[in-house]
C-alpha atoms as a PDB file:
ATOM      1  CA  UNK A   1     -86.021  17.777 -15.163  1.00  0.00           C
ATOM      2  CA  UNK A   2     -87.390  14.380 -14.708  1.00  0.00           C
ATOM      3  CA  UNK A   3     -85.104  11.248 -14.675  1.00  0.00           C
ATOM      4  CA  UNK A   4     -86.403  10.012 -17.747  1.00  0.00           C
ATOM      5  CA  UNK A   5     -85.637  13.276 -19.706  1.00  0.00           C
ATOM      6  CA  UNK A   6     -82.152  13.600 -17.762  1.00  0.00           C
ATOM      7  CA  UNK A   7     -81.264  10.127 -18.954  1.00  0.00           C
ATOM      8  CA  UNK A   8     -82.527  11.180 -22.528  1.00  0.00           C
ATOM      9  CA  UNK A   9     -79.936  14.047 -22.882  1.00  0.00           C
ATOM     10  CA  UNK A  10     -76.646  12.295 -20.697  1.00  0.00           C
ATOM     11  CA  UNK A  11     -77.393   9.383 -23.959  1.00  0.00           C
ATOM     12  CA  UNK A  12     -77.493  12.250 -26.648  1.00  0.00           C
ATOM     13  CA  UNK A  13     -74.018  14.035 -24.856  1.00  0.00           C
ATOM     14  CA  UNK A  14     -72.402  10.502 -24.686  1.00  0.00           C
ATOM     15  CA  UNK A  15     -73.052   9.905 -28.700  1.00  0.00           C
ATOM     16  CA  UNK A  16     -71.989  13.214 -29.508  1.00  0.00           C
ATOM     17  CA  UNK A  17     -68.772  12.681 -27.727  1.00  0.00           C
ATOM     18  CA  UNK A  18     -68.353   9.116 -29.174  1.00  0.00           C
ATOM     19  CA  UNK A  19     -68.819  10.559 -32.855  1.00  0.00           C
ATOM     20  CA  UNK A  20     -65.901  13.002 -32.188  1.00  0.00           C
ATOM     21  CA  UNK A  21     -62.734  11.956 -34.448  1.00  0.00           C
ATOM     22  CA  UNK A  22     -60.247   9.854 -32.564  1.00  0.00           C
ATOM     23  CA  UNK A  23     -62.457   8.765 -29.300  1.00  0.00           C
ATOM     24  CA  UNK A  24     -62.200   5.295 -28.133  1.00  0.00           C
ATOM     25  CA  UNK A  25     -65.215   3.249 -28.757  1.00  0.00           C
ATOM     26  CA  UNK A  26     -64.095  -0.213 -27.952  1.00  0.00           C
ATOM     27  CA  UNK A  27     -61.209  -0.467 -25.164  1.00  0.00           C
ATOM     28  CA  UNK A  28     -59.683  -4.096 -24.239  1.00  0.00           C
ATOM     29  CA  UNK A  29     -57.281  -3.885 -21.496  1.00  0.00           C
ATOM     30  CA  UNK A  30     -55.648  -6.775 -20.181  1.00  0.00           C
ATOM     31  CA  UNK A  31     -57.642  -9.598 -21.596  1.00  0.00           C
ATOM     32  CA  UNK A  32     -57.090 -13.382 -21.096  1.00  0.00           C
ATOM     33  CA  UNK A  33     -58.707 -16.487 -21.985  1.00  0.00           C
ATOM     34  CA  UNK A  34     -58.243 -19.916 -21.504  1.00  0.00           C
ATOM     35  CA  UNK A  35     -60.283 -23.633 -21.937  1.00  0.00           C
ATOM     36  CA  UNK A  36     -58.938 -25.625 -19.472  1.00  0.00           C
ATOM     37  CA  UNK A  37     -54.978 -25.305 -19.660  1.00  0.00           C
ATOM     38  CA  UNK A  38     -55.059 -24.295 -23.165  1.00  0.00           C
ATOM     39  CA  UNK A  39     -54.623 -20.542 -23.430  1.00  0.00           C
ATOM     40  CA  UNK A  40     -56.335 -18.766 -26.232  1.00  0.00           C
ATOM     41  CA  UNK A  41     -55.607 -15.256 -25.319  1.00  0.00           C
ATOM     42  CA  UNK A  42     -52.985 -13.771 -23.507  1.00  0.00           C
ATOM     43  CA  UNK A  43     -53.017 -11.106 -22.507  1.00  0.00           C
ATOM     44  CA  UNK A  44     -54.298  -8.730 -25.290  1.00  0.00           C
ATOM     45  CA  UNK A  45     -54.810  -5.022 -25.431  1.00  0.00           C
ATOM     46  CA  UNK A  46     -56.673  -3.378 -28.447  1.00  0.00           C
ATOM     47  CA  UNK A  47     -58.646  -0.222 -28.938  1.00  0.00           C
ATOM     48  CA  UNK A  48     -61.064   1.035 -31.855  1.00  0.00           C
ATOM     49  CA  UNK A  49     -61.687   4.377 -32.136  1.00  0.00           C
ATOM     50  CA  UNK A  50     -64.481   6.735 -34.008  1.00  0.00           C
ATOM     51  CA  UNK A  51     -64.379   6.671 -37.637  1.00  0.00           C
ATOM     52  CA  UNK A  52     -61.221   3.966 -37.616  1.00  0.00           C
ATOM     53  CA  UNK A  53     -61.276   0.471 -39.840  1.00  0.00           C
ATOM     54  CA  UNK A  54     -59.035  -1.702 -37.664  1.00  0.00           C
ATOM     55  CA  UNK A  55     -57.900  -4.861 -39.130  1.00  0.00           C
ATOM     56  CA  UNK A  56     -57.331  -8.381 -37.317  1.00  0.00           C
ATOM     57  CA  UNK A  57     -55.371 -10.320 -39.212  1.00  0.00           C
ATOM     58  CA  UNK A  58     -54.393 -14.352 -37.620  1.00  0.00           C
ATOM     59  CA  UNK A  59     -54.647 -17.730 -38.968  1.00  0.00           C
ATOM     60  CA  UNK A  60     -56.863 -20.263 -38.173  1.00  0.00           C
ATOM     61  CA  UNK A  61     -56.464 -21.119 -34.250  1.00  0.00           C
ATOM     62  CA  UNK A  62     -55.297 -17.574 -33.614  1.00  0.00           C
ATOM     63  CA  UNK A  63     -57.702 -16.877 -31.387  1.00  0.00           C
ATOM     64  CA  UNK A  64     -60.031 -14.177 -33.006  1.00  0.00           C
ATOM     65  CA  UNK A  65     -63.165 -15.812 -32.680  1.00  0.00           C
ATOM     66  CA  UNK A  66     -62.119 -16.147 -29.017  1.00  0.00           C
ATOM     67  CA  UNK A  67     -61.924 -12.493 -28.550  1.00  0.00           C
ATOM     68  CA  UNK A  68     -65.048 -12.222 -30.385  1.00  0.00           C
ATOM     69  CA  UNK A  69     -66.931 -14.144 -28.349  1.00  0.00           C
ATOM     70  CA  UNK A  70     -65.598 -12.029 -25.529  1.00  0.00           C
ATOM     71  CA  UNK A  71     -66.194  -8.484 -27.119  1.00  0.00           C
ATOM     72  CA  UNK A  72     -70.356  -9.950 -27.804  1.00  0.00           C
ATOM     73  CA  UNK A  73     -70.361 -11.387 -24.268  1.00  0.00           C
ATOM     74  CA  UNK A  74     -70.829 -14.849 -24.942  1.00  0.00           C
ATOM     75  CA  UNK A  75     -68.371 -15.406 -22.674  1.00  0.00           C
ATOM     76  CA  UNK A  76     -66.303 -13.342 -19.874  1.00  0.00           C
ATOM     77  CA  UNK A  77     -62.329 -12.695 -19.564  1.00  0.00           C
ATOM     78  CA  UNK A  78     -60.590 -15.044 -17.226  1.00  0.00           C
ATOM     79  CA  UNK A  79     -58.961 -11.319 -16.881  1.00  0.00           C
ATOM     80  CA  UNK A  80     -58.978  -7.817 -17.957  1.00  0.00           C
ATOM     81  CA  UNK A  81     -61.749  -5.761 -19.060  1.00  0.00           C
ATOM     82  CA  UNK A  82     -63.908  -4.745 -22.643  1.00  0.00           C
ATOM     83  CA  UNK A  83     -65.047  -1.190 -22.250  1.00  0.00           C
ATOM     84  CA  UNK A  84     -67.739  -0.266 -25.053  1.00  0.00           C
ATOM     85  CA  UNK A  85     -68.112   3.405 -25.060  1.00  0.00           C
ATOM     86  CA  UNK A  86     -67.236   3.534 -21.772  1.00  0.00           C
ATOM     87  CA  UNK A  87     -69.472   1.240 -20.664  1.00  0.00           C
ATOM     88  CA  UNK A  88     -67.739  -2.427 -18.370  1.00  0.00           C
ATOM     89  CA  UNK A  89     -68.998  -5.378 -20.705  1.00  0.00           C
ATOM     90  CA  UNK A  90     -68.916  -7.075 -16.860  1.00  0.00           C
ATOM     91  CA  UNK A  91     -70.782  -4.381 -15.328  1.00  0.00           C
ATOM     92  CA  UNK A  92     -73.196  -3.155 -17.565  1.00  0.00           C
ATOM     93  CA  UNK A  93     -72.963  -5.748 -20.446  1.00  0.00           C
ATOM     94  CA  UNK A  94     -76.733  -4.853 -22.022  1.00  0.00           C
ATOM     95  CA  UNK A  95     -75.547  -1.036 -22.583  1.00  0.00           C
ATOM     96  CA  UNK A  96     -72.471  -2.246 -23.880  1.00  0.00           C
ATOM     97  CA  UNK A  97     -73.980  -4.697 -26.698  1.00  0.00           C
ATOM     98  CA  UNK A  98     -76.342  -1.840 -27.350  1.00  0.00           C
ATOM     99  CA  UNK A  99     -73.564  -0.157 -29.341  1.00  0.00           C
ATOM    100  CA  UNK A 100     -72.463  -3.329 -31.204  1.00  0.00           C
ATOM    101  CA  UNK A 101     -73.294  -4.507 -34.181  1.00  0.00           C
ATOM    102  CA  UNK A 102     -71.476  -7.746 -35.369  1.00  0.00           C
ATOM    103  CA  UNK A 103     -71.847 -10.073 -38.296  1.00  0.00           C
ATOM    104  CA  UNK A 104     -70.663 -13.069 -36.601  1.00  0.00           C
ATOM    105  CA  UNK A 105     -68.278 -16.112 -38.764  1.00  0.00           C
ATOM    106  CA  UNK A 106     -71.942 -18.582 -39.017  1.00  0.00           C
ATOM    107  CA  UNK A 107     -74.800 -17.266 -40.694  1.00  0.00           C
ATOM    108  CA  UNK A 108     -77.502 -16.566 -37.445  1.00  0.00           C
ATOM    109  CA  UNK A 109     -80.243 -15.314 -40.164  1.00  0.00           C
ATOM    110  CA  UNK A 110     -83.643 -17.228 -40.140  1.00  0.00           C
ATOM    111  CA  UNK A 111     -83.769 -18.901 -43.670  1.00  0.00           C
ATOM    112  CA  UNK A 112     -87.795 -18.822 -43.937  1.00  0.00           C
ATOM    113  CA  UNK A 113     -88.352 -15.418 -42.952  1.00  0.00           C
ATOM    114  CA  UNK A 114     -88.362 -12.476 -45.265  1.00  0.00           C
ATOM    115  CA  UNK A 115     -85.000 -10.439 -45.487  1.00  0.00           C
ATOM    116  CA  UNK A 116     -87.438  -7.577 -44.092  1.00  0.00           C
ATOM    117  CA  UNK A 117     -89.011  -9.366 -41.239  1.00  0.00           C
ATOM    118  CA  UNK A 118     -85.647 -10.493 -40.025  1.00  0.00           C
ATOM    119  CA  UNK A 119     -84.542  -7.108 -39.533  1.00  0.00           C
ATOM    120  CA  UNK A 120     -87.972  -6.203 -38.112  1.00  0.00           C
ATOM    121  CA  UNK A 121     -87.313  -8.584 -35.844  1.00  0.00           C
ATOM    122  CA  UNK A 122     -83.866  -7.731 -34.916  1.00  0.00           C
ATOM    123  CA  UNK A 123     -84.724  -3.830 -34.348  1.00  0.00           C
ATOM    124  CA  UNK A 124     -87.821  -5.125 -31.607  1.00  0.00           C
ATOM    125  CA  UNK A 125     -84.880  -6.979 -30.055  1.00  0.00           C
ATOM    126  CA  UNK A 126     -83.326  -3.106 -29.452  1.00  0.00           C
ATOM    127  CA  UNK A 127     -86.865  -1.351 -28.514  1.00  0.00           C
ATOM    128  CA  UNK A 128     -87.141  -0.068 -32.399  1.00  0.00           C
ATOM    129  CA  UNK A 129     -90.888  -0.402 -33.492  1.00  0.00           C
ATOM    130  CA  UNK A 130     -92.953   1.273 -35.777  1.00  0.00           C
ATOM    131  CA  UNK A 131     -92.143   4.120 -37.981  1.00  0.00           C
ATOM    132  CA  UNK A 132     -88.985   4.445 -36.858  1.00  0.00           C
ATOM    133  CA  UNK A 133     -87.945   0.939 -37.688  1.00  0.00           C
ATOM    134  CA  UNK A 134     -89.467   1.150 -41.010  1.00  0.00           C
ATOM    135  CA  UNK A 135     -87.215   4.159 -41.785  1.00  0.00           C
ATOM    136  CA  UNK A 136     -83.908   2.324 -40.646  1.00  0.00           C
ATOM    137  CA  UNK A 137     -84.337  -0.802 -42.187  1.00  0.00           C
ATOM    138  CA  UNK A 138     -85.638   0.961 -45.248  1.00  0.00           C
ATOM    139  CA  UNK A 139     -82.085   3.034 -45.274  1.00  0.00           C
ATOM    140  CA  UNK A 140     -79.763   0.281 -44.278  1.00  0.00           C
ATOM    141  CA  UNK A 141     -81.343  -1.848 -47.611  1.00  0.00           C
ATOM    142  CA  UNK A 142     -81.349   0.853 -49.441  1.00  0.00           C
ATOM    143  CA  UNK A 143     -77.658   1.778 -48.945  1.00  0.00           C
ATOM    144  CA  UNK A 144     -77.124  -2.419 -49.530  1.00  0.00           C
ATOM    145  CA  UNK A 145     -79.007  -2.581 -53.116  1.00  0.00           C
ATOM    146  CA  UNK A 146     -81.000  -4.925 -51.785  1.00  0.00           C
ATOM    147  CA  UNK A 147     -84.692  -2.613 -51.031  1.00  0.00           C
ATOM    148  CA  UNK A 148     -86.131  -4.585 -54.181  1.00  0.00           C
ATOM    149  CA  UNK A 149     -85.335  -8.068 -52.255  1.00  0.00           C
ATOM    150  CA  UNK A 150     -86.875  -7.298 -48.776  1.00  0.00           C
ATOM    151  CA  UNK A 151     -90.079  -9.117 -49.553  1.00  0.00           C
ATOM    152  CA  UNK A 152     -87.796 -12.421 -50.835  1.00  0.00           C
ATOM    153  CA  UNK A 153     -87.238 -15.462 -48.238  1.00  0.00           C
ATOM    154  CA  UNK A 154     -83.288 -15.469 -47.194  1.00  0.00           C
ATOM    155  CA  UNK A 155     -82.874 -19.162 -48.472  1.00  0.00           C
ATOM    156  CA  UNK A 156     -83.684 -17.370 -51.836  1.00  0.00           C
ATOM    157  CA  UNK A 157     -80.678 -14.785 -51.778  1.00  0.00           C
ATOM    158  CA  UNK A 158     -77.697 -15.814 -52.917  1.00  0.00           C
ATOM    159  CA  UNK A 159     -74.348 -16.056 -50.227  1.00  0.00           C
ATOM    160  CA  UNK A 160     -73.060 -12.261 -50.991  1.00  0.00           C
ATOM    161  CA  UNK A 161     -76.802 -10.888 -50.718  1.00  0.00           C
ATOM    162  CA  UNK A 162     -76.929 -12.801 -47.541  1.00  0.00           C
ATOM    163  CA  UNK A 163     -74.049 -11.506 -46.306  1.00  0.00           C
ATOM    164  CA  UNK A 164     -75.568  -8.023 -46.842  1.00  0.00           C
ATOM    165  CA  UNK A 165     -78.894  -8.455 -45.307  1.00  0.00           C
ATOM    166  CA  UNK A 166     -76.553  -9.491 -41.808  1.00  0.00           C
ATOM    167  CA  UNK A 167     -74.546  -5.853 -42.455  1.00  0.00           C
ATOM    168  CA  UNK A 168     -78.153  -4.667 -42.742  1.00  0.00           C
ATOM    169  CA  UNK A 169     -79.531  -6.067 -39.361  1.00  0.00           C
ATOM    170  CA  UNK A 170     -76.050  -5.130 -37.669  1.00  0.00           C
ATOM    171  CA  UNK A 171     -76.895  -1.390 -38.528  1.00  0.00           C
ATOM    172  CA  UNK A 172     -80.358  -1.308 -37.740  1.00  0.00           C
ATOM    173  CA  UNK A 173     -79.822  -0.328 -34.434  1.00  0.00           C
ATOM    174  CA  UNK A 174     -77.285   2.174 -35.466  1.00  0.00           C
ATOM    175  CA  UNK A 175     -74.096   0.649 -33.262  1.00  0.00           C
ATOM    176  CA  UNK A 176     -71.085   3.203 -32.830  1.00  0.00           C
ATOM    177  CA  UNK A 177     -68.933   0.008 -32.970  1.00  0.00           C
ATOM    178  CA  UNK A 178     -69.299  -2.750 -35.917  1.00  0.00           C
ATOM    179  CA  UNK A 179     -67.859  -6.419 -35.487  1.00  0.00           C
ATOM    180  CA  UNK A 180     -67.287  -8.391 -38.276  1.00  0.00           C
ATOM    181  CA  UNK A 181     -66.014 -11.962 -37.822  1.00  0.00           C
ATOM    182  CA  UNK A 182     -64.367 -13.601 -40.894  1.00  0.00           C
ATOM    183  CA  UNK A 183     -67.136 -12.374 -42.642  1.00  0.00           C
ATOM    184  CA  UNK A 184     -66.290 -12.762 -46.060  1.00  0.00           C
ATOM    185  CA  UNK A 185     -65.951 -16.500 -45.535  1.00  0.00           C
ATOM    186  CA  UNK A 186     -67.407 -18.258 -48.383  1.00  0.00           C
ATOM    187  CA  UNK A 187     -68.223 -15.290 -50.870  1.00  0.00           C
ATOM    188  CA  UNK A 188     -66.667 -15.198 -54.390  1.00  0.00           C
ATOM    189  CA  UNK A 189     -64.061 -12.727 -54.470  1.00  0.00           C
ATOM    190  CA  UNK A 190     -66.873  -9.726 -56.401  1.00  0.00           C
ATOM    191  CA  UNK A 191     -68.916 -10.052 -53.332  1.00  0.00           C
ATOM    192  CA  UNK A 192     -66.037 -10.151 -51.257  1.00  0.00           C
ATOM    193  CA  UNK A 193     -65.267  -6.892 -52.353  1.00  0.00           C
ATOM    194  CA  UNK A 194     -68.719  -5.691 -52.363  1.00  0.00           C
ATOM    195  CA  UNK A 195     -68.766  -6.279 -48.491  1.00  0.00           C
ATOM    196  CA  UNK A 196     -65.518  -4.834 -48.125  1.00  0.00           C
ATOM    197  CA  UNK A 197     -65.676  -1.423 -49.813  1.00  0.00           C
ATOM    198  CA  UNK A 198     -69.396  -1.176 -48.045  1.00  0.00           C
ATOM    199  CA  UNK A 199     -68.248  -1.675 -44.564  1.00  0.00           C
ATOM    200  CA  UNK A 200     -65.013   0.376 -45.347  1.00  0.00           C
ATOM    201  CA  UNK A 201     -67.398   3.375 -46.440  1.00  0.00           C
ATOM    202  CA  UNK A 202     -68.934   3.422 -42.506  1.00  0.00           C
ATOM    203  CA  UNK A 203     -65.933   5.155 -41.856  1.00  0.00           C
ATOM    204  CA  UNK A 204     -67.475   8.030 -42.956  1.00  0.00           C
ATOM    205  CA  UNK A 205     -70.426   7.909 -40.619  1.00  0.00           C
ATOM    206  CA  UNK A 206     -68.103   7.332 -37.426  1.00  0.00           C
ATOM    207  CA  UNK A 207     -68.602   4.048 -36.893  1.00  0.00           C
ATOM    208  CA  UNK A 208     -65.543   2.240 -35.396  1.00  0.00           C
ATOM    209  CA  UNK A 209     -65.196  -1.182 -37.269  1.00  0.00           C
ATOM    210  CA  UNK A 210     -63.003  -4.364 -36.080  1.00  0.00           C
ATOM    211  CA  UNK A 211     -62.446  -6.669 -38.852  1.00  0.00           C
ATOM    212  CA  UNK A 212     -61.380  -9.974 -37.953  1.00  0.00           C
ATOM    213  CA  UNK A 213     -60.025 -12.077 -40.886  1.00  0.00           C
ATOM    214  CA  UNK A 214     -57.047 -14.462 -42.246  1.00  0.00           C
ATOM    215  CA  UNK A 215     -57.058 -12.943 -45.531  1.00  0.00           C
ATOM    216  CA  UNK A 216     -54.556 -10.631 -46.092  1.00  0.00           C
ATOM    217  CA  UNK A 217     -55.825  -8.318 -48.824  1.00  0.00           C
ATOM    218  CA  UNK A 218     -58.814  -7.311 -46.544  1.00  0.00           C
ATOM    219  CA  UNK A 219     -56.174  -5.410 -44.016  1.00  0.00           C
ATOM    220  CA  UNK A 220     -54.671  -3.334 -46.988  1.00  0.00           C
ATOM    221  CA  UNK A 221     -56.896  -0.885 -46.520  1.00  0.00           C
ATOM    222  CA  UNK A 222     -57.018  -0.629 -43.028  1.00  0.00           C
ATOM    223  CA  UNK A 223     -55.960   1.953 -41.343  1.00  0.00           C
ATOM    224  CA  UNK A 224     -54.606   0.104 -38.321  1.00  0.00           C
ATOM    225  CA  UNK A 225     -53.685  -3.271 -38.225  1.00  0.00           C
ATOM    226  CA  UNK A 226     -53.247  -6.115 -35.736  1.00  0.00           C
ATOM    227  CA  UNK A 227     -51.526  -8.793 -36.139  1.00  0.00           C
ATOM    228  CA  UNK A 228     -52.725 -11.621 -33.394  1.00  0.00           C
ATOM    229  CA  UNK A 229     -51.121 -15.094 -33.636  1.00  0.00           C
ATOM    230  CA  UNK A 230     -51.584 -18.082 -30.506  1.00  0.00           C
ATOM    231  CA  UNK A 231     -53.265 -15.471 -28.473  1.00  0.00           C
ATOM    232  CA  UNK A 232     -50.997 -12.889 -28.482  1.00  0.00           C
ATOM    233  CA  UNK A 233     -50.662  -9.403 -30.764  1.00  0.00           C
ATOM    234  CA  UNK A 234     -47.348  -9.717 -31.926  1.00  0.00           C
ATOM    235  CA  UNK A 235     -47.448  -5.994 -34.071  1.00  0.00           C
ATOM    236  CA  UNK A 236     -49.810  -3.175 -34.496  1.00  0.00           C
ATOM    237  CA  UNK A 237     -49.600  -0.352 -36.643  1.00  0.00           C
ATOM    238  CA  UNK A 238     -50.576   1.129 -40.149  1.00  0.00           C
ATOM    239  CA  UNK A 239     -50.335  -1.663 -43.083  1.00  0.00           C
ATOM    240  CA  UNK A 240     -47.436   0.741 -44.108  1.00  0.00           C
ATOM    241  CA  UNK A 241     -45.324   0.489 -40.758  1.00  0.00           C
ATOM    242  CA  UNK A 242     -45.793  -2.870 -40.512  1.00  0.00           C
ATOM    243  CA  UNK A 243     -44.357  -3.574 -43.617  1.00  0.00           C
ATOM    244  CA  UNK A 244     -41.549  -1.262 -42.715  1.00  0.00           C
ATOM    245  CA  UNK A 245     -40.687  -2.933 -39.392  1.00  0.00           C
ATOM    246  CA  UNK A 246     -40.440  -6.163 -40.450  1.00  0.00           C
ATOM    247  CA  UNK A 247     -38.160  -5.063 -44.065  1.00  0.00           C
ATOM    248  CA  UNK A 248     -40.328  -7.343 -46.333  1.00  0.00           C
ATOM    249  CA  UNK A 249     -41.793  -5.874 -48.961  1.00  0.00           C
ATOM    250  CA  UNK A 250     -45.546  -6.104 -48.737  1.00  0.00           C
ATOM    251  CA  UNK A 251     -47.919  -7.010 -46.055  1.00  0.00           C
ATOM    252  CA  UNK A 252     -48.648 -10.538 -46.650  1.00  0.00           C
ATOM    253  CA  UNK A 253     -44.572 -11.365 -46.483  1.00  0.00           C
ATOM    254  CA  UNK A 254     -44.467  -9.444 -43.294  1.00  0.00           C
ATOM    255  CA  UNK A 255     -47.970 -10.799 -42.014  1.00  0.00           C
ATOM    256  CA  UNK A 256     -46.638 -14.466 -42.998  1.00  0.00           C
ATOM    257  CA  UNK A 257     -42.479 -13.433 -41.696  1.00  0.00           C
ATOM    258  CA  UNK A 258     -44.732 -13.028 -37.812  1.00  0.00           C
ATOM    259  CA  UNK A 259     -46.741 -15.572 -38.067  1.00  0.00           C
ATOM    260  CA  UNK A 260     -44.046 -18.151 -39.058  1.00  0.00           C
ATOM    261  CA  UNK A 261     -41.344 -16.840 -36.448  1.00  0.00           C
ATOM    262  CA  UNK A 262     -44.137 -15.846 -33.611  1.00  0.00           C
ATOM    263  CA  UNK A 263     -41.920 -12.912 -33.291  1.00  0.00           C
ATOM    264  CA  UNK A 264     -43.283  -9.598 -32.643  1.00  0.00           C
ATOM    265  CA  UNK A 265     -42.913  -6.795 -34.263  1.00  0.00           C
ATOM    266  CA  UNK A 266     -42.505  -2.724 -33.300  1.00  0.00           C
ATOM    267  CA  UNK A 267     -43.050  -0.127 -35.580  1.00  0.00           C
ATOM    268  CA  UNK A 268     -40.956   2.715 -35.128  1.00  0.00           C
END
């Protein structure tokens, strides 16, 4: 068998195993960060895992775009390590960021370009040409509602559409792990929950989805989440053992109880 088709199939194992229920997609061990003296991680350790909507929940300053930056390898750990589907972001970063998709805070979309040829371009960026891209961005609109607007400039969408045209291009390339950085940021509170329930449903598909956000009512339907705060995870868990540990009686008095006292918090 040559080395070509040998590569081919070790791929098509390693996304079989990755789709299994329960594997680990995205492993941080470890990780540390700081800008000059200021620390703005310490020492974190997360995982995401096949099929699993795990919720970051932190105020502003917390340090979540930090880590984000860090998980798309804008910039590297001062220590630990980010394992994408078992692949070193330090070693091997370009296989790693082959199985992320993130919709980053900013909008990176180009305004005069057509909501199609931004995704066209976004799919060459990940070898996808021809028919092939055609048929995924044709799906991912499709599955968006927006396959009647792929001809319209994005300065002509409004902010939720937007929003869904950078889900879109994060899924072209068909990631097994999706980032989403405060994502819902400036979107009325229908498209809010638009975006929600749509990256929610990738569950289904196995797609293991971090969702970074301040907002509390975006981690009730999570089904793990983490609770960072000055650049440190002071509880993880299930919204429900969360609330338990810390004896308030929903998650935003226990999310606001942690963030207040910087206390952390075990579940039983």
């Amino acid at each position: 068998m040559s080395s070509v088709s040998t590569a081919t199939v070790n791929e098509a194992q390693d996304l079989v195993r990755e789709s299994a229920a329960g594997a680990v997609l995205l492993s941080v061990r470890g990780v540390s960060k700081s800008y000059g003296t200021r620390p703005a991680l310490k020492n974190v350790d997360l995982e995401v895992r096949a099929g699993e909507f795990v919720a970051l929940l932190g105020p502003n300053g917390a340090g979540k775009s930090t880590l984000f930056q860090l998980l798309t390898g804008l910039f590297n750990a001062d220590a630990g390590e980010v394992q994408v589907c078992g692949q070193n972001m330090r070693v091997a970063p370009v296989r790693a960021l082959g199985r992320i998709g993130v919709v980053f805070q900013q909008m990176t979309l180009d305004m005069d370009l057509s909501v199609e040829a931004n995704l066209v371009f976004h799919a060459r960026l990940h070898g996808i040409g021809g028919a092939q891209a055609k048929a995924r961005i044709a799906d991912a609109l499709a599955r968006l509602g927006l396959a009647e607007r792929r001809g319209d400039r994005v300065r002509e969408l409004s902010g939720g559409n937007r929003r869904k045209v950078e889900l879109a291009r994060a899924l072209v390339h068909q990631p097994s792990v999706l980032l989403m950085d405060e994502a819902t940021v400036g979107l009325d509170p229908a498209s809010r929950r638009h975006l929600l329930d749509e990256v929610l449903a990738l569950r289904a598909s196995g797609v293991g989805v971090l969702w970074a956000s301040h907002l509390v009512d975006e981690a009730e339907g999570a089904d793990r989440v983490l609770v960072l705060h000055k650049g440190e995870l002071l509880a993880q868990g299930t919204p429900a053992e969360l609330v338990a540990a810390s004896g308030c009686a929903t998650l935003a008095e226990a999310f606001l109880g942690m963030t207040r006292s910087g206390q952390a918090v075990e579940p039983a």
